[in-house]
N, C-alpha and C. Protein backbone atom coordinates (compact mmCIF):
# COMPACT_ATOMS: atom_id res chain seq x y z
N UNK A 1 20.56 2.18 34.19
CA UNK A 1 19.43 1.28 34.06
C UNK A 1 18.31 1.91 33.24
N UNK A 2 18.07 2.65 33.55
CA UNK A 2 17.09 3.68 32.60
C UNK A 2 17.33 3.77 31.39
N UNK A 3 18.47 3.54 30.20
CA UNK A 3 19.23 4.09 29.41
C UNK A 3 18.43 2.64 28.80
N UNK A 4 18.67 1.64 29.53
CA UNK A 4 19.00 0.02 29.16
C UNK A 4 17.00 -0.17 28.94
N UNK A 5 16.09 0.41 29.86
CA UNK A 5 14.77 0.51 29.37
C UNK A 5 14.39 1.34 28.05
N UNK A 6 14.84 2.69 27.89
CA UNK A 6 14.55 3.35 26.96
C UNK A 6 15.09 2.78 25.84
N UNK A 7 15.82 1.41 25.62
CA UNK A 7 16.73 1.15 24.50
C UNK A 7 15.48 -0.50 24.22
N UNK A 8 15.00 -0.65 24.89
CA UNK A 8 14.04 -1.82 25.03
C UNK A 8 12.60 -1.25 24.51
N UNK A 9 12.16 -0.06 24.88
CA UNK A 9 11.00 0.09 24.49
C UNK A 9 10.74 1.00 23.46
N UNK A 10 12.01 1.48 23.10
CA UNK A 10 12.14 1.72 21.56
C UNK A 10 12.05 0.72 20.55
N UNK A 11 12.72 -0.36 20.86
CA UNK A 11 12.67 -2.03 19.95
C UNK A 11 11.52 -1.97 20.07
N UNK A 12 10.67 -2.13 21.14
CA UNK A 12 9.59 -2.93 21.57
C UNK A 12 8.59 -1.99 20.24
N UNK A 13 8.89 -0.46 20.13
CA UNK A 13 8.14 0.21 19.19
C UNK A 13 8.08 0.09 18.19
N UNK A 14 9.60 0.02 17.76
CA UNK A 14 9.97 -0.68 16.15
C UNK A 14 9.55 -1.48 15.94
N UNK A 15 9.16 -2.60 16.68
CA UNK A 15 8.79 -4.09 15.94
C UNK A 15 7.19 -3.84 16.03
N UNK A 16 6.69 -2.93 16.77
CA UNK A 16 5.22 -2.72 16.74
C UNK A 16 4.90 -2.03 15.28
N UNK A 17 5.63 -0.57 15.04
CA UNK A 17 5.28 0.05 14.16
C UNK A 17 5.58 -1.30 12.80
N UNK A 18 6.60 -2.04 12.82
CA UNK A 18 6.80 -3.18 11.70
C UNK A 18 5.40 -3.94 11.32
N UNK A 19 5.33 -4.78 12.71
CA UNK A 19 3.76 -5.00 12.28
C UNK A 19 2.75 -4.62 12.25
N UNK A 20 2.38 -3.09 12.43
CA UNK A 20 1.65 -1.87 11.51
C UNK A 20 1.73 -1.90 9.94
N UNK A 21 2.62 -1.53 9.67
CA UNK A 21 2.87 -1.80 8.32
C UNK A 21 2.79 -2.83 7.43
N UNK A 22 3.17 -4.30 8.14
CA UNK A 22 2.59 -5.28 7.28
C UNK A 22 1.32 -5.49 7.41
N UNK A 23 0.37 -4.54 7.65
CA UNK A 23 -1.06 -4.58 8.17
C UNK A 23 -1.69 -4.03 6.61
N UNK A 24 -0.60 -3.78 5.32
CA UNK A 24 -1.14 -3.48 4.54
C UNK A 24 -1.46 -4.88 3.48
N UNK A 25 -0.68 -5.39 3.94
CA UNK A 25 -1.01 -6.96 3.39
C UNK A 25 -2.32 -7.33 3.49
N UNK A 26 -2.85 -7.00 4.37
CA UNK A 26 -4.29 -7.48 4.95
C UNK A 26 -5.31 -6.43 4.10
N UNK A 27 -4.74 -5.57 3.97
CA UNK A 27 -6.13 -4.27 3.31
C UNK A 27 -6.21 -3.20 4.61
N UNK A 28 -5.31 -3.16 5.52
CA UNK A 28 -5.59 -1.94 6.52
C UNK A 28 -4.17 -0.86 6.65
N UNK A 29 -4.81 0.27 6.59
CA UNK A 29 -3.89 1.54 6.34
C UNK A 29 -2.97 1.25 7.32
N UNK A 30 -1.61 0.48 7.98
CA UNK A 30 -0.91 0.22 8.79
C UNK A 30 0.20 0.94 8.62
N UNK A 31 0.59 1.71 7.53
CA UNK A 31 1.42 2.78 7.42
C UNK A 31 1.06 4.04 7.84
N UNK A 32 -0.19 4.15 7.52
CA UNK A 32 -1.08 5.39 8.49
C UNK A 32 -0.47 5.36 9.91
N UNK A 33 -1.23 4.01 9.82
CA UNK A 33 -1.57 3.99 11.64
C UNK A 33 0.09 4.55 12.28
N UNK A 34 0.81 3.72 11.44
CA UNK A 34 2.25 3.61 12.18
C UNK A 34 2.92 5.55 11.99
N UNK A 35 2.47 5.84 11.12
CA UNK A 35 2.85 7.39 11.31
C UNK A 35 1.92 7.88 12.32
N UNK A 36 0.69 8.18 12.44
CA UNK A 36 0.32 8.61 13.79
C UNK A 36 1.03 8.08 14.91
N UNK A 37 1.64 6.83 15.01
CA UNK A 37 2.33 6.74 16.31
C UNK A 37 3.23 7.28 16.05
N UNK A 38 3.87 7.27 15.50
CA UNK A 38 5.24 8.29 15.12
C UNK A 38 5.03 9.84 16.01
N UNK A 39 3.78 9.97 15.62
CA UNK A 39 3.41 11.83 16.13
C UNK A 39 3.38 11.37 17.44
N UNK A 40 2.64 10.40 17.79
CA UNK A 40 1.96 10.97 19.65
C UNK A 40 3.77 10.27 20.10
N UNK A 41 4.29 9.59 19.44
CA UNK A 41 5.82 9.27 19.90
C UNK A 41 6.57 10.49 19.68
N UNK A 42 6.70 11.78 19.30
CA UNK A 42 6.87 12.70 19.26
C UNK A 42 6.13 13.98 20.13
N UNK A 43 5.12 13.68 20.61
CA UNK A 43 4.41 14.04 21.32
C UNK A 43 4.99 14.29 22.86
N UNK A 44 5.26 13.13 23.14
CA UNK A 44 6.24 12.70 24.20
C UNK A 44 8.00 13.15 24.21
N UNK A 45 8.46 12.99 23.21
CA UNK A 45 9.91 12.92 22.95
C UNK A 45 10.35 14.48 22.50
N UNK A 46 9.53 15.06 22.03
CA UNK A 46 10.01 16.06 21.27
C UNK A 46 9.90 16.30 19.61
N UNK A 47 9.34 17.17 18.63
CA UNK A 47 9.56 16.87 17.58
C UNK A 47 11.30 17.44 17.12
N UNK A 48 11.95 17.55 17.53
CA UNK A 48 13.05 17.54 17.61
C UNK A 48 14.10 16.78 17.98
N UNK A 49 13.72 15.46 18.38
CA UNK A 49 14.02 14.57 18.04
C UNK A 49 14.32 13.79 16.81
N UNK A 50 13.18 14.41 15.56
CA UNK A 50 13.58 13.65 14.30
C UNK A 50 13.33 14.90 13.44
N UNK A 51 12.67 15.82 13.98
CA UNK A 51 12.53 17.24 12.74
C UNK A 51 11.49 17.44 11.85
N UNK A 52 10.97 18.74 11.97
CA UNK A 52 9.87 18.81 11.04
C UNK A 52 10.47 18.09 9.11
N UNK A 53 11.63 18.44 9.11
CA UNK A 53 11.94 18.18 7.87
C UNK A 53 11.40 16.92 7.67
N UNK A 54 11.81 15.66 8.19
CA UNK A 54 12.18 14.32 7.80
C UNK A 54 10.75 14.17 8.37
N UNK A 55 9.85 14.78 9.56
CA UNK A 55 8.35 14.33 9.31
C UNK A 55 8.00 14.66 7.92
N UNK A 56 8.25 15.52 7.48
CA UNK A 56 7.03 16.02 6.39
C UNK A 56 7.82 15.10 4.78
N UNK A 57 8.85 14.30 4.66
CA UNK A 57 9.15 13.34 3.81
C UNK A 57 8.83 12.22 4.25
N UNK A 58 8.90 11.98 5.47
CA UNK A 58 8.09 11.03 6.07
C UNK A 58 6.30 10.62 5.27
N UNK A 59 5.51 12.02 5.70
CA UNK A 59 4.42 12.09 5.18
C UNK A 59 4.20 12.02 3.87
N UNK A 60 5.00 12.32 2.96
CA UNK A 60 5.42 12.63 1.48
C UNK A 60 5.41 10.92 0.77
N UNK A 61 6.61 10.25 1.55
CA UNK A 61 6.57 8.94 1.25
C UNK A 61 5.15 8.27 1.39
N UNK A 62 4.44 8.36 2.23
CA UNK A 62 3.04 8.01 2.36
C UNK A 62 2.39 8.33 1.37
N UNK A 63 2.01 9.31 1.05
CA UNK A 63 1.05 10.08 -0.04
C UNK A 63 1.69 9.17 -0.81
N UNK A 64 3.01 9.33 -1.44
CA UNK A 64 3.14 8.72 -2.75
C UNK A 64 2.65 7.02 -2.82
N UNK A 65 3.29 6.06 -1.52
CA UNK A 65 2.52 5.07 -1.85
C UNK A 65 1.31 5.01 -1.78
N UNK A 66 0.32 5.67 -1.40
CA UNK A 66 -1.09 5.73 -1.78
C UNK A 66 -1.67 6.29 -3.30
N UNK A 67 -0.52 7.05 -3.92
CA UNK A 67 -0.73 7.04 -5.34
C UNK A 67 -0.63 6.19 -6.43
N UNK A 68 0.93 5.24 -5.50
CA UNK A 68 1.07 4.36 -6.63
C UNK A 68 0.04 3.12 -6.29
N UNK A 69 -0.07 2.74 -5.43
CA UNK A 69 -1.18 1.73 -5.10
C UNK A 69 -2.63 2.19 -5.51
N UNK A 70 -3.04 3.29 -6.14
CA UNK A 70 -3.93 3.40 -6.84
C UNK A 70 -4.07 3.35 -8.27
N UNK A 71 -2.45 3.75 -8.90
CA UNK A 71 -2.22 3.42 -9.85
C UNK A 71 -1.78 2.70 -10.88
N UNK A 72 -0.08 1.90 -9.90
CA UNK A 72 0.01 0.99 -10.87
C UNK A 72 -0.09 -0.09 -11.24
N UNK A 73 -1.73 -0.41 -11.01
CA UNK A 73 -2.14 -1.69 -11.56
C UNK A 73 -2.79 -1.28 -13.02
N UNK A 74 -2.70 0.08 -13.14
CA UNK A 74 -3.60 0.69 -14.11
C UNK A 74 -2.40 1.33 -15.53
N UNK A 75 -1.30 1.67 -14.71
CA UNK A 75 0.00 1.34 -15.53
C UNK A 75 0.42 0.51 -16.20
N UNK A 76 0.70 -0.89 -15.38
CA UNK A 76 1.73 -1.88 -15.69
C UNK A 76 0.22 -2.67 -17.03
N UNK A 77 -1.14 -2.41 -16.74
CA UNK A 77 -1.92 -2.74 -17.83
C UNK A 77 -1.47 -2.06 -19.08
N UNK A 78 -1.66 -0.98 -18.70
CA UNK A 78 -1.54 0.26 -19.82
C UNK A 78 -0.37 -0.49 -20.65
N UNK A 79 1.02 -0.56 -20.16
CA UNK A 79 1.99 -0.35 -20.53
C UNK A 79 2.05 -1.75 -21.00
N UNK A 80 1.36 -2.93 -20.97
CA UNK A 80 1.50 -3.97 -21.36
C UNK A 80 0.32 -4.40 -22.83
N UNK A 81 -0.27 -2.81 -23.19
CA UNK A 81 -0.93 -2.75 -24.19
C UNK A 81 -2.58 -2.73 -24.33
N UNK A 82 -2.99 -2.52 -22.90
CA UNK A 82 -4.15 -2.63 -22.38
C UNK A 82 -5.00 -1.57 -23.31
N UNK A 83 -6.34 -1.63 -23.62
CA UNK A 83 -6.82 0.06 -24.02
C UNK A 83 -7.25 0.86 -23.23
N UNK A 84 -7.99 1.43 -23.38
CA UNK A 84 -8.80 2.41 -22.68
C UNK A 84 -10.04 1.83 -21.90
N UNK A 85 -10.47 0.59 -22.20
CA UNK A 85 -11.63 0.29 -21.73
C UNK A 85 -11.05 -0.84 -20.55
N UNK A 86 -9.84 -1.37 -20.72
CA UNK A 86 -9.01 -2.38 -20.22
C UNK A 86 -8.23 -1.76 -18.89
N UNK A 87 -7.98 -0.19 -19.11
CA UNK A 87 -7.88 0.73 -18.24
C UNK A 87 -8.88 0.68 -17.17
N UNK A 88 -9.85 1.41 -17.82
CA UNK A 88 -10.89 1.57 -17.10
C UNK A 88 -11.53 0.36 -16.20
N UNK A 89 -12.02 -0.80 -16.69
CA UNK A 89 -12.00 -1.62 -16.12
C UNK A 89 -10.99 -2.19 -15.07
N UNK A 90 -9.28 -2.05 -14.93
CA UNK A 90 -8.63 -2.48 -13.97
C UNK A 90 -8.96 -1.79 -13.06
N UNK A 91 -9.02 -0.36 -12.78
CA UNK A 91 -9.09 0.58 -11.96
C UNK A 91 -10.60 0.14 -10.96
N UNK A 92 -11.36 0.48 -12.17
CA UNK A 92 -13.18 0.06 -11.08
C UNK A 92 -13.16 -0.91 -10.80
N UNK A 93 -12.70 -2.32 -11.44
CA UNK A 93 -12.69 -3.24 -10.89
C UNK A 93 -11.55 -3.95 -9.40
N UNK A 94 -10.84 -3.26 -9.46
CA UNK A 94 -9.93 -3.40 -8.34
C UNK A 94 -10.36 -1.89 -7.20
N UNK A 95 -10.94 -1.10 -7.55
CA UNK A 95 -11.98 -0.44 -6.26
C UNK A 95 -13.19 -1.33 -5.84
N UNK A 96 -14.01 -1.72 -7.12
CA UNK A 96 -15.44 -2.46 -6.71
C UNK A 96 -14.98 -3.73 -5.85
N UNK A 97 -13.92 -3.84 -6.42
CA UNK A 97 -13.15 -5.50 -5.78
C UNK A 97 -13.00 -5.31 -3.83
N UNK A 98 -12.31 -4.01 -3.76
CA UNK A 98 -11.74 -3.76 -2.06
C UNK A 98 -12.75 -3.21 -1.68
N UNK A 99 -13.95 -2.85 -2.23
CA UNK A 99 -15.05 -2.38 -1.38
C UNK A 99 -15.86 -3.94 -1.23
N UNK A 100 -16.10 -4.14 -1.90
CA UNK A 100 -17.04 -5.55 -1.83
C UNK A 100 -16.35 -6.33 -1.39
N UNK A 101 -14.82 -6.81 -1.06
CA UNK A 101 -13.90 -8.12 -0.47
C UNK A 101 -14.30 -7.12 1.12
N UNK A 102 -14.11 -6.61 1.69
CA UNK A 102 -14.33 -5.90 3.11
C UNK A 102 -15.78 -6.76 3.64
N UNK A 103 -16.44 -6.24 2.45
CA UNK A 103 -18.06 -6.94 2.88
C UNK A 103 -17.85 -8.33 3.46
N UNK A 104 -17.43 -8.93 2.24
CA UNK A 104 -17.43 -10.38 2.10
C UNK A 104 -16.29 -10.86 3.72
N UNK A 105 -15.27 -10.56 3.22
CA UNK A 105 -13.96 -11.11 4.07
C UNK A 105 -13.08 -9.97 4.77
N UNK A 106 -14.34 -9.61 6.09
CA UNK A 106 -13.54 -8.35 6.53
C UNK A 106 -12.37 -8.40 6.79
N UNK A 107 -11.12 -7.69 6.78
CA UNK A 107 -10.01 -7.16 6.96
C UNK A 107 -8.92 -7.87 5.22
N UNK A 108 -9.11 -9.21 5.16
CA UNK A 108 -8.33 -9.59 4.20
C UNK A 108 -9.08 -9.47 2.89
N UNK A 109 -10.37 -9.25 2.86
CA UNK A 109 -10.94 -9.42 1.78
C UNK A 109 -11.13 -8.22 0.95
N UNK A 110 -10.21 -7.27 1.31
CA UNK A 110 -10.24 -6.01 0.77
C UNK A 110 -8.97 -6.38 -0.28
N UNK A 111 -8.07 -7.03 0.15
CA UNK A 111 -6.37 -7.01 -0.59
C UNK A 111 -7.45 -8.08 -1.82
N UNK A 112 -7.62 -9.04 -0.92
CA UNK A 112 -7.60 -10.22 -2.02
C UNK A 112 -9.12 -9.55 -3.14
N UNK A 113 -9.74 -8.95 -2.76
CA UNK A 113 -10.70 -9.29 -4.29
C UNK A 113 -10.36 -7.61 -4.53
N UNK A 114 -9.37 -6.94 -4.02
CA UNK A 114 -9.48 -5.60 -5.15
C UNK A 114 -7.87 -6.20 -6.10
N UNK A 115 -7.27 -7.59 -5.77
CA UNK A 115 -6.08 -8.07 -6.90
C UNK A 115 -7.42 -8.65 -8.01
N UNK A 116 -8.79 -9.64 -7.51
CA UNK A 116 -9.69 -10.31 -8.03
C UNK A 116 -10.27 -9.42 -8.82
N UNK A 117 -10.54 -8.02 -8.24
CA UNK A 117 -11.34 -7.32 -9.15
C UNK A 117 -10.94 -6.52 -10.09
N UNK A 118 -9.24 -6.24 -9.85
CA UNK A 118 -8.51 -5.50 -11.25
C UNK A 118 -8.49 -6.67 -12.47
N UNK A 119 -8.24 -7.87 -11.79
CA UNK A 119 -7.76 -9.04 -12.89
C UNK A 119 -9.09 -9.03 -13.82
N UNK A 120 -10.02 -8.80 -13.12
CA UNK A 120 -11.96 -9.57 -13.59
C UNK A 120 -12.28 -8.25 -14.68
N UNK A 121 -11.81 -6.98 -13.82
CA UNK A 121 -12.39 -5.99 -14.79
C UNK A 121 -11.64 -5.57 -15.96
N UNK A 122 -10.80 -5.87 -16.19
CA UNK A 122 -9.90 -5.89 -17.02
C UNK A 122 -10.06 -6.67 -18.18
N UNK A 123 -10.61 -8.01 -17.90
CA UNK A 123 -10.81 -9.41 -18.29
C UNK A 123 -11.91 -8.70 -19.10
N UNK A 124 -13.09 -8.37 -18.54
CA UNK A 124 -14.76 -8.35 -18.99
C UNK A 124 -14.51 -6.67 -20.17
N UNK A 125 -14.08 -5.95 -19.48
CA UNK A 125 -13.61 -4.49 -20.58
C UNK A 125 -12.91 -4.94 -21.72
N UNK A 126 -11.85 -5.67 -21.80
CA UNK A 126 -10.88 -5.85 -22.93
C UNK A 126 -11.52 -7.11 -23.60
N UNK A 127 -12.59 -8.13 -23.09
CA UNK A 127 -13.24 -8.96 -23.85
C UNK A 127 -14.09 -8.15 -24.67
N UNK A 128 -14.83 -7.05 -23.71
CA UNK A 128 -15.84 -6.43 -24.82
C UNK A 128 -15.36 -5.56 -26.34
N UNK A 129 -14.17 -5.07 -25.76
CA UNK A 129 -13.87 -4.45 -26.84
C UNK A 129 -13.04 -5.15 -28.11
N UNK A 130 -12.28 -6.43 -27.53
CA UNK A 130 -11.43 -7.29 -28.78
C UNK A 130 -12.16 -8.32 -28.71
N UNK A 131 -13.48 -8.68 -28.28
CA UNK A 131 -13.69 -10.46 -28.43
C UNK A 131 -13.10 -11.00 -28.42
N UNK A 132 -11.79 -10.98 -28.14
CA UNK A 132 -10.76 -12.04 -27.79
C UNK A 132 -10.44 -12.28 -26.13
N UNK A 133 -10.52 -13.76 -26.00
CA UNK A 133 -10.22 -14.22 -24.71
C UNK A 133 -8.81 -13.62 -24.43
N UNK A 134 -8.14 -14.49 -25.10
CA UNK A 134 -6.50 -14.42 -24.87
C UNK A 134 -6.05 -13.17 -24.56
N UNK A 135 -6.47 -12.05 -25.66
CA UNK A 135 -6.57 -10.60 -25.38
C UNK A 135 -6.35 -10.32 -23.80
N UNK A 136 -7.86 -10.77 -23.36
CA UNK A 136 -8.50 -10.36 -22.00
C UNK A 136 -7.90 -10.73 -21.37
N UNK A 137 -7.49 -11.74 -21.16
CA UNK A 137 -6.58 -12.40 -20.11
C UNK A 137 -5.41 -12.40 -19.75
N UNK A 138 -4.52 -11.59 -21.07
CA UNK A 138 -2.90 -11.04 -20.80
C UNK A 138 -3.33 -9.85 -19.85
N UNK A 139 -4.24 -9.03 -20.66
CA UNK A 139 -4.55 -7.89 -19.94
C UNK A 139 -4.79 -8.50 -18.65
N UNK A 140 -5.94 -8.69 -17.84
CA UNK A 140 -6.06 -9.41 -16.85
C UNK A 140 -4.78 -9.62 -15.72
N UNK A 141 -3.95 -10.64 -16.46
CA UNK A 141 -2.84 -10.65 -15.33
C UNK A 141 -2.14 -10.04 -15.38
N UNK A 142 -1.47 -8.93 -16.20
CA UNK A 142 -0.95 -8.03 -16.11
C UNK A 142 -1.54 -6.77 -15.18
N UNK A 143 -2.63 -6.81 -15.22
CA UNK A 143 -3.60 -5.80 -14.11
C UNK A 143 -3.10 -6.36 -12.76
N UNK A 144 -3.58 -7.74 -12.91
CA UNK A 144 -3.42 -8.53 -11.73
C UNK A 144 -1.95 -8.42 -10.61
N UNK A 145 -1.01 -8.18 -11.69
CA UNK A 145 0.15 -7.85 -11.27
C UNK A 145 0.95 -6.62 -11.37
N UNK A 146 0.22 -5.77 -11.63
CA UNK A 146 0.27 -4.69 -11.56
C UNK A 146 0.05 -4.23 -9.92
N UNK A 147 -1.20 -4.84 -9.83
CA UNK A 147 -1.84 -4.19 -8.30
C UNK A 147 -1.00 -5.01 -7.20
N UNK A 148 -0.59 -6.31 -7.46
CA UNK A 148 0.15 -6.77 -6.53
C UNK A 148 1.47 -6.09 -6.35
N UNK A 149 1.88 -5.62 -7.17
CA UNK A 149 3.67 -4.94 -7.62
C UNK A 149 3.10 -3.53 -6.63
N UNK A 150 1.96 -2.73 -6.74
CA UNK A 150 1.57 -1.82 -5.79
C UNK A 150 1.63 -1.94 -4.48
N UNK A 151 1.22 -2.90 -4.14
CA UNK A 151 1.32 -3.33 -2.60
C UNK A 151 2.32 -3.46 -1.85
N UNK A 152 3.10 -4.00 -2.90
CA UNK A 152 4.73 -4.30 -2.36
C UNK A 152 5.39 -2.92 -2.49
N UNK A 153 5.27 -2.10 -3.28
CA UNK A 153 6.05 -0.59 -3.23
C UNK A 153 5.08 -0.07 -1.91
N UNK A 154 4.42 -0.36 -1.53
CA UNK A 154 3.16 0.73 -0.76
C UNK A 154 3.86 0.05 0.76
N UNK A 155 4.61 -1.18 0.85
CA UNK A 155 5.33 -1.83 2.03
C UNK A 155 6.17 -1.26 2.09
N UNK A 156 6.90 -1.13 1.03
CA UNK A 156 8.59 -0.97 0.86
C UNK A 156 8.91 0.64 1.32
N UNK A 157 7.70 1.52 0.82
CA UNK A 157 7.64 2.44 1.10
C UNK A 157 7.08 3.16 2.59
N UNK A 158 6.17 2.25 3.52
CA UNK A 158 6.10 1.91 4.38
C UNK A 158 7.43 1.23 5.30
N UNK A 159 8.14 0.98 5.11
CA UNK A 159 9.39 0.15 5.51
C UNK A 159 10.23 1.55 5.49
N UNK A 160 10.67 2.38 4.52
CA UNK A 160 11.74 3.64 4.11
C UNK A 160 11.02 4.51 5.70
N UNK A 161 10.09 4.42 5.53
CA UNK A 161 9.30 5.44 6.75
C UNK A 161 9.84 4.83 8.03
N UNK A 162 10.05 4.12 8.37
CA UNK A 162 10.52 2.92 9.43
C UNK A 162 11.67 3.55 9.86
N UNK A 163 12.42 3.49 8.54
CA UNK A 163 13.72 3.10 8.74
C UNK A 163 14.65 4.50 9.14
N UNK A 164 14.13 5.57 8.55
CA UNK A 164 13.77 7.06 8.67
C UNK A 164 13.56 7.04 10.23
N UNK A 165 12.33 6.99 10.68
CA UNK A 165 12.28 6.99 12.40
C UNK A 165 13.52 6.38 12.86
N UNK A 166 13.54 5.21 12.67
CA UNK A 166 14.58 4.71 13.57
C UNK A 166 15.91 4.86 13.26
N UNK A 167 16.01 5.60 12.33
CA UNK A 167 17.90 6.55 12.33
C UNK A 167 17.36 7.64 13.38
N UNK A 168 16.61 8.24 12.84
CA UNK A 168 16.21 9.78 13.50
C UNK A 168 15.77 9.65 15.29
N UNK A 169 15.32 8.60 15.23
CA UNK A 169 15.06 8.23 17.07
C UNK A 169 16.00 7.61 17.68
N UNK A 170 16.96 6.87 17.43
CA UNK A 170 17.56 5.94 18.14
C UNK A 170 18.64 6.77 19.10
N UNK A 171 18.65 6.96 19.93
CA UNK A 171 20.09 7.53 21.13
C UNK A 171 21.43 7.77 20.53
């Protein structure tokens, strides 16, 4: 009977740490969060249960989606012919965007105006420098989708971390 609880409130963890992680949808570090439970769930269990090794790729996978979610909205511009000022602008404008959407629309308003504020700054930098709309506005959604294409690796990569625990924990 015991065997049949510990096999229940492991699920019960998995599907918690799951919706941790889609907590990045919203604008909140839910891959964080869900690795600290990971530790104090190790805390309890043993870190020998899953191993310093596979923690510290564990942690690794993290770092990196916090790199690419800083970056490739600033890439997929770049690489779609953006300049330097079109650069610059996706980047500040998709920070100025998740600091000021928090203000505005706490918890969701961080995702939605730092996609608003890569698209905008992108838009207003690459207008100044080509006077061209059309210009601005490839750039723009290409920023735009750049930062969204981040989010989804910053899940997916959030998800690999998941999936990692739960080979490494399961009985």
């Amino acid at each position: 009977m015991g065997a049949v609880f510990e096999h229940i409130g492991l699920v019960l963890l998995y599907i918690f740490f799951l919706l941790l992680n889609l907590l990045i949808f919203v604008g909140l570090p839910g891959s964080w969060v869900m690795f600290a439970g990971i530790i104090i769930y190790l805390l309890f269990a043993g870190i020998s249960s899953i191993g310093w090794t596979c923690l510290i790729i564990m942690a690794a996978l993290l770092v990196i989606g916090e790199i690419v979610e800083s970056t490739l909205g600033v890439v997929v511009a770049a690489g779609k012919g953006a300049t330097r000022w079109g650069i610059l602008g996706t980047f500040l404008g998709g920070i100025a965007g998740a600091i000021g959407g928090t203000a505005i629309i706490p918890v969701i308003g961080s995702v939605i105006f730092a996609l608003v504020g890569a698209f905008a700054g992108a838009v207003i930098c690459e207008y100044i420098y080509y006077n061209s709309l059309d210009q601005a506005l490839r750039t723009g959604f290409f920023a735009f989708i750049g930062k969204l294409l981040a989010i989804f690796v910053k899940v997916a990569l959030g998800l690999i971390v998941l999936g990692l625990f739960i080979y490494k924990s399961w009985p």
